[in-house]
N, C-alpha and C. Protein backbone atom coordinates (compact mmCIF):
# COMPACT_ATOMS: atom_id res chain seq x y z
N UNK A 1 72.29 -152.15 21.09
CA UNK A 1 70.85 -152.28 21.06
C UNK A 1 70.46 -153.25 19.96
N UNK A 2 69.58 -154.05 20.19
CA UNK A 2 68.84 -155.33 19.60
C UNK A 2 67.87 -154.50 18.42
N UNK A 3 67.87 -154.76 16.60
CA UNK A 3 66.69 -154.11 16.31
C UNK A 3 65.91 -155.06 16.23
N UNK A 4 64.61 -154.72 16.30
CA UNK A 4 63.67 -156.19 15.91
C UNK A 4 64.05 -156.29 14.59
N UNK A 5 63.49 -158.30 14.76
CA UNK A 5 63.64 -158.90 12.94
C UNK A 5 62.55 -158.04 12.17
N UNK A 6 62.94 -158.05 11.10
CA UNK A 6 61.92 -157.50 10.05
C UNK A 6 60.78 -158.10 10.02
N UNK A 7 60.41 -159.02 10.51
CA UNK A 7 58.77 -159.44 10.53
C UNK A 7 58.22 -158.83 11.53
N UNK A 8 58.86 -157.82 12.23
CA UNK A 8 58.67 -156.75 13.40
C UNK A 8 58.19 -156.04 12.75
N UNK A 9 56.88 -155.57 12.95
CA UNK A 9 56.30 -154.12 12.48
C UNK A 9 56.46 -153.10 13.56
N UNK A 10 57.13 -152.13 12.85
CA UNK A 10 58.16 -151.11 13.32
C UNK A 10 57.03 -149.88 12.88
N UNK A 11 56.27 -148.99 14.44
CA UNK A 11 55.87 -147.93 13.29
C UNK A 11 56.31 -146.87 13.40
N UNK A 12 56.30 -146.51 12.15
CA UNK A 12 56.42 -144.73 11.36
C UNK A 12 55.80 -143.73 11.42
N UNK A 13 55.62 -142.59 11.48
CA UNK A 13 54.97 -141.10 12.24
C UNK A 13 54.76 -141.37 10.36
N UNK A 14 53.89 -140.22 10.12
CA UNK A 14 52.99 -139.91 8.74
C UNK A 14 54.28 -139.00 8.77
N UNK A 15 55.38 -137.84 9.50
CA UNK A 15 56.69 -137.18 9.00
C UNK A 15 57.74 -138.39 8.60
N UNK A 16 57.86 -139.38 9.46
CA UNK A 16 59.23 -140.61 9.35
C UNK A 16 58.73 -140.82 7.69
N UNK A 17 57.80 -141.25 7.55
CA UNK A 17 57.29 -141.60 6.17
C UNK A 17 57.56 -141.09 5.07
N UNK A 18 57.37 -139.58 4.86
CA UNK A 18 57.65 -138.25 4.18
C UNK A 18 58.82 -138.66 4.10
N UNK A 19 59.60 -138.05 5.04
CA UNK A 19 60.95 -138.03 4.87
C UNK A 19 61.90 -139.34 4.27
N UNK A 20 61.20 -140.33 4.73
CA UNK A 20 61.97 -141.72 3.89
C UNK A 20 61.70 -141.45 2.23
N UNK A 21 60.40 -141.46 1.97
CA UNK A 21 60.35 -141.21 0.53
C UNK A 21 61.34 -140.11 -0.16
N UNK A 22 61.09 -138.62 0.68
CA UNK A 22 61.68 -137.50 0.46
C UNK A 22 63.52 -138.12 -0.06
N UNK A 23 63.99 -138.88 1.14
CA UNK A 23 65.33 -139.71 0.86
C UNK A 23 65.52 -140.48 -0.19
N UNK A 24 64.57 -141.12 -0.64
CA UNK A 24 64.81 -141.87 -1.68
C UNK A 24 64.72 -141.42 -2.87
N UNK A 25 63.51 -140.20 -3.15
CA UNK A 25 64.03 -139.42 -4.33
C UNK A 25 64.93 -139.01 -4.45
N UNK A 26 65.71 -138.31 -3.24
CA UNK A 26 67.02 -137.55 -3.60
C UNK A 26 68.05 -138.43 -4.14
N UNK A 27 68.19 -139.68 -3.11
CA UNK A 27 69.30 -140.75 -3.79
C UNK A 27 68.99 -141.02 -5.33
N UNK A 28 67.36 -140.84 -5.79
CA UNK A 28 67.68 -141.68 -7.12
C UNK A 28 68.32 -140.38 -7.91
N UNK A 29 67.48 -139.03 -7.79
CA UNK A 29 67.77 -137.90 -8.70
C UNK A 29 69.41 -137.46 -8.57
N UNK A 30 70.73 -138.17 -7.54
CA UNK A 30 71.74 -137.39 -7.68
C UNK A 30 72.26 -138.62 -8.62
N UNK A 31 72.23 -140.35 -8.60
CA UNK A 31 72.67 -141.35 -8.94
C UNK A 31 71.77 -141.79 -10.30
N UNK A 32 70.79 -141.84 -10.44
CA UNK A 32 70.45 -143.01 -11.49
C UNK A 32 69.75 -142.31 -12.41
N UNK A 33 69.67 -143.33 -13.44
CA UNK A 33 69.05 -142.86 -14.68
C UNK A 33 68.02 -143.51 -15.06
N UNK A 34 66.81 -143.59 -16.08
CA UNK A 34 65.66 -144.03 -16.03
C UNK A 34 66.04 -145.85 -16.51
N UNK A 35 65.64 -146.57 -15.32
CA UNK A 35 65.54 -148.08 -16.33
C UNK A 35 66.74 -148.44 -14.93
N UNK A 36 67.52 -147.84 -14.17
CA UNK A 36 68.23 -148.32 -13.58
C UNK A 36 67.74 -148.90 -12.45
N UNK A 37 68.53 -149.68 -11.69
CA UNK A 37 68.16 -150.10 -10.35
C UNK A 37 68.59 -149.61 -8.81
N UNK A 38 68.16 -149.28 -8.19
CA UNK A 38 68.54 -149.08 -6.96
C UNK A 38 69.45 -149.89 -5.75
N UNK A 39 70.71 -149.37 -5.93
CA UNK A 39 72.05 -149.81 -5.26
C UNK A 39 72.01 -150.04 -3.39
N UNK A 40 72.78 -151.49 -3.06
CA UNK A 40 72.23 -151.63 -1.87
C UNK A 40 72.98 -150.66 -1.35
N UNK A 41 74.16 -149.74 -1.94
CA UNK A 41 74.89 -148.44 -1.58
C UNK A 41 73.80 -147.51 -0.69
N UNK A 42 73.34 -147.01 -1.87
CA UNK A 42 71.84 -146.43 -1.63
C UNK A 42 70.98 -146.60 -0.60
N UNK A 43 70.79 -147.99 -0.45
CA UNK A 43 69.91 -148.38 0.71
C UNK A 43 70.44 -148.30 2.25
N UNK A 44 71.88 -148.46 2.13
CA UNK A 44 72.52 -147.67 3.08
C UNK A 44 72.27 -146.47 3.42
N UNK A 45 72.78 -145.45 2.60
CA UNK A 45 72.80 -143.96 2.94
C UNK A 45 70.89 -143.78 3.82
N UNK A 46 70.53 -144.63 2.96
CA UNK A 46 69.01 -143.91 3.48
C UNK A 46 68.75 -144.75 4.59
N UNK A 47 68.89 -146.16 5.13
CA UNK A 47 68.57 -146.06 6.20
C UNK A 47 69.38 -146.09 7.13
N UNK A 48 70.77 -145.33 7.05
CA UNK A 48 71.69 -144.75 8.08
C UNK A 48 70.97 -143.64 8.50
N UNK A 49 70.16 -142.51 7.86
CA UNK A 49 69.47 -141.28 7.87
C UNK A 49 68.61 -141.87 8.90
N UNK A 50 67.29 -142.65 8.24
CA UNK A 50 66.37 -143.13 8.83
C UNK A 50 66.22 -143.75 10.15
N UNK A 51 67.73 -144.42 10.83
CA UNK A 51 67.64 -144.76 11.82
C UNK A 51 68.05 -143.50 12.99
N UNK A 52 68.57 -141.93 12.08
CA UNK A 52 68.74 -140.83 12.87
C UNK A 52 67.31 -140.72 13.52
N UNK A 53 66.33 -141.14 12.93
CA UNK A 53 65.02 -140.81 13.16
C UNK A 53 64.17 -141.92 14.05
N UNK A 54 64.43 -143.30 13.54
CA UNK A 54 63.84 -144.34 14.57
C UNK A 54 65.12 -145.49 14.21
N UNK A 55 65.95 -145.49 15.50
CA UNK A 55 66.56 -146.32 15.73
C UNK A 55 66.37 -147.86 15.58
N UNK A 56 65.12 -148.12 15.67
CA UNK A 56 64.10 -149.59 15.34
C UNK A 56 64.37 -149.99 13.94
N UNK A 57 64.54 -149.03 13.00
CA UNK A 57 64.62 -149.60 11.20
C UNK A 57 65.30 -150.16 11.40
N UNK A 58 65.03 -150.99 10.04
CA UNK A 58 66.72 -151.69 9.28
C UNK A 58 65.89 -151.43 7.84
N UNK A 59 67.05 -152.09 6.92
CA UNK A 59 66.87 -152.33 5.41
C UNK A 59 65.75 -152.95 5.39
N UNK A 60 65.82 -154.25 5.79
CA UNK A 60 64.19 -155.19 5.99
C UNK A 60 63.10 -154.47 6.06
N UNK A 61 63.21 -153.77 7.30
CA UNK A 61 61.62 -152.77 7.58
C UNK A 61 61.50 -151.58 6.36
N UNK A 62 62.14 -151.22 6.05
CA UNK A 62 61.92 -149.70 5.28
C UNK A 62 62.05 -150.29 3.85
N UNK A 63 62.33 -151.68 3.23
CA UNK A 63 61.83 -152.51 2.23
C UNK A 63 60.41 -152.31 2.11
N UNK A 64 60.41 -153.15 3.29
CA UNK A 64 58.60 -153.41 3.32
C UNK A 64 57.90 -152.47 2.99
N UNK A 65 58.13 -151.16 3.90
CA UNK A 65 57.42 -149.77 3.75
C UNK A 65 57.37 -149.95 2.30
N UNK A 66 58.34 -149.93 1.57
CA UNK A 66 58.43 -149.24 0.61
C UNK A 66 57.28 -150.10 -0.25
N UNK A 67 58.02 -151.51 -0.64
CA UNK A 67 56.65 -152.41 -0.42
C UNK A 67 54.88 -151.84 -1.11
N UNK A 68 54.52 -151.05 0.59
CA UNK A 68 53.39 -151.22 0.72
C UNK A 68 52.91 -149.78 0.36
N UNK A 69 54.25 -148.46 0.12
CA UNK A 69 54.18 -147.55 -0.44
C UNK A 69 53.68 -147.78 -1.98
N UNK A 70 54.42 -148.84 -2.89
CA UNK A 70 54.28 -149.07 -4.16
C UNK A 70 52.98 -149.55 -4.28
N UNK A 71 52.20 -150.33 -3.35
CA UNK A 71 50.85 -151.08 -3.77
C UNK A 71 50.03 -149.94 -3.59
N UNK A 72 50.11 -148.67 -2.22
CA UNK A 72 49.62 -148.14 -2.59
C UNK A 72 48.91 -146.90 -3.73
N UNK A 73 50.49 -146.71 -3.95
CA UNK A 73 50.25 -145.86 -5.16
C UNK A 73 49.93 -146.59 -6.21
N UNK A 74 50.08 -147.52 -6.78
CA UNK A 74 49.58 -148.11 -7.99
C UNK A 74 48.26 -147.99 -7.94
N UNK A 75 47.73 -148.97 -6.83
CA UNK A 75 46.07 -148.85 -6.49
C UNK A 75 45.69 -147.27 -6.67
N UNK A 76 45.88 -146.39 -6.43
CA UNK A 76 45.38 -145.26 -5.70
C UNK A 76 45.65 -143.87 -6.97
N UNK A 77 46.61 -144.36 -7.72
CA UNK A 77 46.78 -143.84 -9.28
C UNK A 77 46.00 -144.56 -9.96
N UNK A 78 45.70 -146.17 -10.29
CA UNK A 78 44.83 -146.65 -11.20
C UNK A 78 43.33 -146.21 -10.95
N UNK A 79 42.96 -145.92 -9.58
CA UNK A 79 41.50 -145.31 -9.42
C UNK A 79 41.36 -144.21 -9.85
N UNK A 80 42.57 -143.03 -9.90
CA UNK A 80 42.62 -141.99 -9.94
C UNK A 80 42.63 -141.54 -11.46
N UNK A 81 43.02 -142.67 -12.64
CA UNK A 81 43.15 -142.58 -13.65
C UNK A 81 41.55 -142.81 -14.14
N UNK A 82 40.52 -143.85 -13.65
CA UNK A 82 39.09 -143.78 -13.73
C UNK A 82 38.32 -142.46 -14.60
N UNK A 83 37.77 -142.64 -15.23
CA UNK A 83 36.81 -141.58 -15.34
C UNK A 83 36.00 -141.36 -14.40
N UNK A 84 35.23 -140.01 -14.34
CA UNK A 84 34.64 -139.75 -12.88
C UNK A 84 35.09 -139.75 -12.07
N UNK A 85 36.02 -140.06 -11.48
CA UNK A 85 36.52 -140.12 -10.45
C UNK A 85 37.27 -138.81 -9.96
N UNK A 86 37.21 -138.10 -8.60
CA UNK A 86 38.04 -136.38 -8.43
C UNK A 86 38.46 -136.85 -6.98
N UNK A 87 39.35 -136.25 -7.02
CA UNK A 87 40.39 -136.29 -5.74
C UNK A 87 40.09 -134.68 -5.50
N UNK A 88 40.27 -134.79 -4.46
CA UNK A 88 40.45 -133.22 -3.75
C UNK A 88 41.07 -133.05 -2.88
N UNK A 89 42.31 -132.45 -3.49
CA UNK A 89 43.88 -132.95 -2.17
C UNK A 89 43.59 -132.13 -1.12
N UNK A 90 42.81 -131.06 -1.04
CA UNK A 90 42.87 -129.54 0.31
C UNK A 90 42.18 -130.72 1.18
N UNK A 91 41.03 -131.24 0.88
CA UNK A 91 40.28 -132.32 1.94
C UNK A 91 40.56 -133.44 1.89
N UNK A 92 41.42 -134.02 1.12
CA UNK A 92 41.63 -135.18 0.84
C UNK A 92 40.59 -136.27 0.84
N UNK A 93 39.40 -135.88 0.14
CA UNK A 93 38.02 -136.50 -0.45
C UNK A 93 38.41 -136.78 -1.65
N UNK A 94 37.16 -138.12 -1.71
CA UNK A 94 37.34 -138.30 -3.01
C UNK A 94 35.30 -138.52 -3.29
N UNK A 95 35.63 -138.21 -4.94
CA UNK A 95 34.01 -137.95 -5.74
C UNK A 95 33.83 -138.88 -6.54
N UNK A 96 32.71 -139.54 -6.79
CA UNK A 96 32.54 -140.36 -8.22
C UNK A 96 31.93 -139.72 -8.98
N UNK A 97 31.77 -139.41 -10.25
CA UNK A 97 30.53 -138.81 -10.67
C UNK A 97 29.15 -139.94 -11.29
N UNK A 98 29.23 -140.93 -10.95
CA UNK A 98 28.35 -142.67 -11.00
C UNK A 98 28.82 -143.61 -10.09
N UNK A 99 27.89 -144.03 -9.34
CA UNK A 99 28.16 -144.78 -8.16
C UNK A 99 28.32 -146.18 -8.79
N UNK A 100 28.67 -146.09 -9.88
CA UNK A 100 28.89 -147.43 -10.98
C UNK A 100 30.28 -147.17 -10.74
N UNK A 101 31.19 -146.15 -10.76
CA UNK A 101 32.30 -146.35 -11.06
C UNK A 101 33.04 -146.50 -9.83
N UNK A 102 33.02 -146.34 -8.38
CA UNK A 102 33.53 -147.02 -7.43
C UNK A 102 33.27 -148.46 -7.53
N UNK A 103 32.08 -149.05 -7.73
CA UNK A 103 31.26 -150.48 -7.82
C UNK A 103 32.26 -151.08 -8.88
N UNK A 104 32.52 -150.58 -9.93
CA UNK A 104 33.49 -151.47 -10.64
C UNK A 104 35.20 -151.86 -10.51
N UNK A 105 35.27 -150.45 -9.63
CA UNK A 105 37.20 -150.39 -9.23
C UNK A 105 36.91 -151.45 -8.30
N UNK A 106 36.59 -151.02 -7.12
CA UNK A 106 36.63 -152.17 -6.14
C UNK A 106 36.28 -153.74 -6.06
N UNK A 107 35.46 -153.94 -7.01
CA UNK A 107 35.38 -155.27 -7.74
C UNK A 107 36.36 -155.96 -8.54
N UNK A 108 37.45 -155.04 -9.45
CA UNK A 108 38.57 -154.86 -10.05
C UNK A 108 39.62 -155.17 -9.07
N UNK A 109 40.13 -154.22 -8.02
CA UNK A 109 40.85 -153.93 -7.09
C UNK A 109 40.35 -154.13 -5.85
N UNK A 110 39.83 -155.47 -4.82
CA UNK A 110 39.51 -155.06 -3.18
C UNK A 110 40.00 -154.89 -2.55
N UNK A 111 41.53 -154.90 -2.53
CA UNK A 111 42.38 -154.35 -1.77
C UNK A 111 42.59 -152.73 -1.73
N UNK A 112 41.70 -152.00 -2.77
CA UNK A 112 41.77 -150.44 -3.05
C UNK A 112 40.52 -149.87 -2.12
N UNK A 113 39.75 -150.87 -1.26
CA UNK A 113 38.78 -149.81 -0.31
C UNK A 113 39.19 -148.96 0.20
N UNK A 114 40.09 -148.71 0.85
CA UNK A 114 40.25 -147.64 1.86
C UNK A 114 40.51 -145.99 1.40
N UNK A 115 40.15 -146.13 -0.41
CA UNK A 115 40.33 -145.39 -1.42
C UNK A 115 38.66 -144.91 -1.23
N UNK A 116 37.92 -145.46 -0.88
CA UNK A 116 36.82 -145.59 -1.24
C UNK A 116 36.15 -143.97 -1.10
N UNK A 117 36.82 -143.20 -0.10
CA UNK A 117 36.43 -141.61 0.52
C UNK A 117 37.23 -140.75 0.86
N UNK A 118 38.54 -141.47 0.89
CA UNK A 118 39.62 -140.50 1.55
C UNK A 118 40.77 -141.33 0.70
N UNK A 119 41.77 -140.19 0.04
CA UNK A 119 42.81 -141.03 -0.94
C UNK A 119 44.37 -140.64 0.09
N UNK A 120 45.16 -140.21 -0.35
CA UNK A 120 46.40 -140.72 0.16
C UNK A 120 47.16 -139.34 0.52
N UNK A 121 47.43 -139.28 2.15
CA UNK A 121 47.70 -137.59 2.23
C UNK A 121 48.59 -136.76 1.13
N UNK A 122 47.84 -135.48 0.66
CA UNK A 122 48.58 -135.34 -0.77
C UNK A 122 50.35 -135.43 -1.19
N UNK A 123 50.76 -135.03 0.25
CA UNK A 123 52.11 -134.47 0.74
C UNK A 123 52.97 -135.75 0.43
N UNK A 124 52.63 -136.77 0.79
CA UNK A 124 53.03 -138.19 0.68
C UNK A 124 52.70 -139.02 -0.42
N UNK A 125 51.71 -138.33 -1.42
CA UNK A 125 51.81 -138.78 -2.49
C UNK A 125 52.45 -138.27 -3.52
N UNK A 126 52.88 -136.81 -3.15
CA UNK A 126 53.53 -136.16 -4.12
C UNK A 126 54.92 -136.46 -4.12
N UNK A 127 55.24 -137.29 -2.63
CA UNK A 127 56.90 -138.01 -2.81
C UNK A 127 56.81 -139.16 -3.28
N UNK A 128 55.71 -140.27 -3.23
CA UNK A 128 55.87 -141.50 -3.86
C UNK A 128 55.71 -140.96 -5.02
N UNK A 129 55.08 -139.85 -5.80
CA UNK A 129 55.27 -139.91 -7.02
C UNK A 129 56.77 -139.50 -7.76
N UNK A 130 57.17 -139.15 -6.89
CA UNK A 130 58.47 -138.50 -7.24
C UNK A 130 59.72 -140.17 -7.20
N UNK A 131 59.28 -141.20 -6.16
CA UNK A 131 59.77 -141.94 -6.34
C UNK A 131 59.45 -142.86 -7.37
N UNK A 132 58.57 -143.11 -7.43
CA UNK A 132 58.08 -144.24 -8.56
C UNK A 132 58.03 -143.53 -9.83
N UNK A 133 57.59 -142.74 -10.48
CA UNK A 133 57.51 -142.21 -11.73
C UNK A 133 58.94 -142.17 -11.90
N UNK A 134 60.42 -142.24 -11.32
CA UNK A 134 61.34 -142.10 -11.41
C UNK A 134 61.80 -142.89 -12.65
N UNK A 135 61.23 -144.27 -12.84
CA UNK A 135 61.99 -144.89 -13.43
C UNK A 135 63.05 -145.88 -13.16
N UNK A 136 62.75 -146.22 -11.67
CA UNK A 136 64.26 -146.76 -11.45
C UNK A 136 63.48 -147.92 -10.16
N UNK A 137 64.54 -149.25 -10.84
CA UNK A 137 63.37 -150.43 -10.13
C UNK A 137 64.16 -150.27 -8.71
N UNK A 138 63.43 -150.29 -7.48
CA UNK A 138 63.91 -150.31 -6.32
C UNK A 138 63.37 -151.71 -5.84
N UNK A 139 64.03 -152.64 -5.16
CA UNK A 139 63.68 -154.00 -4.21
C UNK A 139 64.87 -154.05 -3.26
């Protein structure tokens, strides 16, 4: 079977997603230490897993994800770091307490709209946080 090239957007279920992150914490927490880098070893094991799940990945595609996992959490933690600003993971709403302080993130950040009312399902942010706070540069 042919996978598409990586400029193929390949999509992912909101579970395929979970679980890739879920994979990549585990690889960093049995292997690395803070400051290290992520082994193309590594990138194996996880998307040998990942293609148990969609045969379509490769390394290329689940890069990217990851990618666009990292922009989002940066964006979506730097709003979250804001004053005024409340997340409410049960509804996954979000509050300003001054309609000044969305007006200035998004002027800051326009690529962070889609932050603007609804932030990032909690479940899936609680694995990118587990990946990125890790410490360990992944590309």
């Amino acid at each position: 079977m042919d996978l598409p090239s990586p400029n193929v957007h390949v999509f992912m279920t909101e579970e395929q997603q979970y679980e890739f992150l879920k994979l990549l914490a585990k690889e960093i927490s049995k292997d690395y230490e803070f400051g290290s880098t992520f082994q193309e070893e590594s990138w194996s094991i996880v998307t040998n897993q990942m293609q148990r799940m969609n045969p379509h990945l490769s390394v290329a595609h689940l890069k990217a994800k990851l990618r666009i996992f990292t922009r989002k959490y940066w964006l979506f933690s730097t709003l979250l770091a804001r004053r005024g600003v409340q997340w409410d993971r049960r509804t996954n709403s979000m509050t300003y307490a001054r309609p000044g302080v969305w007006i200035s993130y998004s002027l800051e950040y326009p690529k962070g709209y889609p932050f603007r009312y609804e932030g990032i399902q909690p479940r899936l942010f609680d694995a990118m946080r587990d990946v990125f706070e890790a410490g360990v540069a992944i590309d």
